[in-house]
Protein backbone atom coordinates (compact mmCIF):
# COMPACT_ATOMS: atom_id res chain seq x y z
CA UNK A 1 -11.18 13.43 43.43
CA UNK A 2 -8.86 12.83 40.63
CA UNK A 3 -5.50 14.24 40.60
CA UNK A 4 -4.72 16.13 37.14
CA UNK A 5 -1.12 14.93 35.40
CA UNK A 6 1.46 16.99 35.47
CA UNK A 7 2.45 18.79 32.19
CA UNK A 8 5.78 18.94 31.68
CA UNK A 9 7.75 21.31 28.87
CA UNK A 10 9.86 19.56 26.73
CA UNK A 11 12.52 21.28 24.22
CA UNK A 12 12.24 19.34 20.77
CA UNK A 13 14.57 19.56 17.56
CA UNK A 14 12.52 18.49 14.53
CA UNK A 15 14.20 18.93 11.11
CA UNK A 16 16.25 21.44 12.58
CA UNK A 17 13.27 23.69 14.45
CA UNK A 18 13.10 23.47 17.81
CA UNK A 19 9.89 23.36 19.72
CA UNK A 20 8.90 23.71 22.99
CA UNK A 21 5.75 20.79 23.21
CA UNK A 22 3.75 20.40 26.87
CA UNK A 23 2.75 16.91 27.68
CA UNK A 24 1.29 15.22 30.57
CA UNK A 25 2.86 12.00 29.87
CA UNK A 26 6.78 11.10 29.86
CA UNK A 27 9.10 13.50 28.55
CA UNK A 28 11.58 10.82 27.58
CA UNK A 29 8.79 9.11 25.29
CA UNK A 30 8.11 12.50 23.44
CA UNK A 31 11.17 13.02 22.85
CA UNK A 32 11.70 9.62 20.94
CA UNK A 33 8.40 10.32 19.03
CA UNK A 34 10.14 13.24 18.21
CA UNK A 35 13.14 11.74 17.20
CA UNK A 36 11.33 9.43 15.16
CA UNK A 37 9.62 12.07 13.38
CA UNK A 38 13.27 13.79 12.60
CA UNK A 39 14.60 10.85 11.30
CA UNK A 40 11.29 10.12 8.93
CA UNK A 41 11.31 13.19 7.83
CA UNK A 42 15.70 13.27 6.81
CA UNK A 43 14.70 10.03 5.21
CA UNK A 44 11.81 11.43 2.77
CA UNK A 45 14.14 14.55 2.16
CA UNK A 46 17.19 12.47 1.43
CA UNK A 47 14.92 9.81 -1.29
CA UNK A 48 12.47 12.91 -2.68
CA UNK A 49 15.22 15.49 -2.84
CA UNK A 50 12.79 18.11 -1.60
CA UNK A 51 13.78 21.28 0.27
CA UNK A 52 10.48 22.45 1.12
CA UNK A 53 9.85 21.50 4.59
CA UNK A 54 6.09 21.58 4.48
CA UNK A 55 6.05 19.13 1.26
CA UNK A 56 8.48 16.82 3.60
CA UNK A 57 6.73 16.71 6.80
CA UNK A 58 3.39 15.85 4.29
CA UNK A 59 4.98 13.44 3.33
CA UNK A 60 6.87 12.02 6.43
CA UNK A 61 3.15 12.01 7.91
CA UNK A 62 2.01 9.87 4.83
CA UNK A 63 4.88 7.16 5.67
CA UNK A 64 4.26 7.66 9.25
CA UNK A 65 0.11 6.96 8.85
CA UNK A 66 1.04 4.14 6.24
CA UNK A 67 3.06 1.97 8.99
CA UNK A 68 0.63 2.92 11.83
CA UNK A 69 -2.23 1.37 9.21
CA UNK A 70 0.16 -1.58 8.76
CA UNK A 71 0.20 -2.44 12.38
CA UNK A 72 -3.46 -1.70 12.87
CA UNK A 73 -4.04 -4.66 10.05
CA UNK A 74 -1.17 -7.01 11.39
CA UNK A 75 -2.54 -6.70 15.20
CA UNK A 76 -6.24 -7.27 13.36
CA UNK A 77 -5.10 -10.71 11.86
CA UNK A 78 -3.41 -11.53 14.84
CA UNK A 79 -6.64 -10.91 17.08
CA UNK A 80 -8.67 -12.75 14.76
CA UNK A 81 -5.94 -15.84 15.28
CA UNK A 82 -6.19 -15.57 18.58
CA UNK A 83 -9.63 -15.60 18.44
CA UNK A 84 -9.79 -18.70 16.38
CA UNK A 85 -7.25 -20.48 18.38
CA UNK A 86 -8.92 -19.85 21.86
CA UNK A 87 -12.34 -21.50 20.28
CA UNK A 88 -10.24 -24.58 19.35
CA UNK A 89 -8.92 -24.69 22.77
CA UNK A 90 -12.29 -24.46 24.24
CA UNK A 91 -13.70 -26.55 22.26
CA UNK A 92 -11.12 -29.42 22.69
CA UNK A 93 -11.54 -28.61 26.63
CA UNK A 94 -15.41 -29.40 26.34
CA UNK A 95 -14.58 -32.46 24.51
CA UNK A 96 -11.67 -33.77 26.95
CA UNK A 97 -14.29 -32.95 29.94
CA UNK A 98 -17.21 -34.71 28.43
């Protein structure tokens, strides 16, 4: 029988609301997301100029989506490296064992 996580309560500041979030995983990592999310969205109210908090977190989620996209692609080319190294590899193995 599997044991179910334990869902801890975590109080959260984000763009000066405070939230109270549950999570099963570590409190210490939501909060950074969290942090994160603060800063992004300080950052995109600072550069826009915008007061309205619903255009800002739009748009901190756009930034936020754009960079997770980026890393999506980066890790992609750097499986497909991998991928193309680890056939040289075996193929200069067959060749040294031959």
């Amino acid at each position: 029988m599997s044991e179910e996580p334990e869902i801890t309560s975590v109080r959260v500041t984000i763009y000066d609301r405070e939230y109270t979030l549950r999570t099963p995983g570590n409190p210490e990592r939501l909060r950074a997301v969290c942090a994160d999310l603060d800063k992004r969205m300080r950052e995109v109210a600072a550069s826009t100029g915008s007061v309205d908090t619903f255009k800002v977190a739009v748009l901190a989620a756009l930034s936020l989506a754009d960079d997770l996209q980026r890393s999506r692609d980066e890790l992609k080319k750097f499986d497909e490296s991998v991928g193309r190294r680890s056939i040289a590899c075996v193929s200069m193995l067959d060749r040294a064992l031959k």
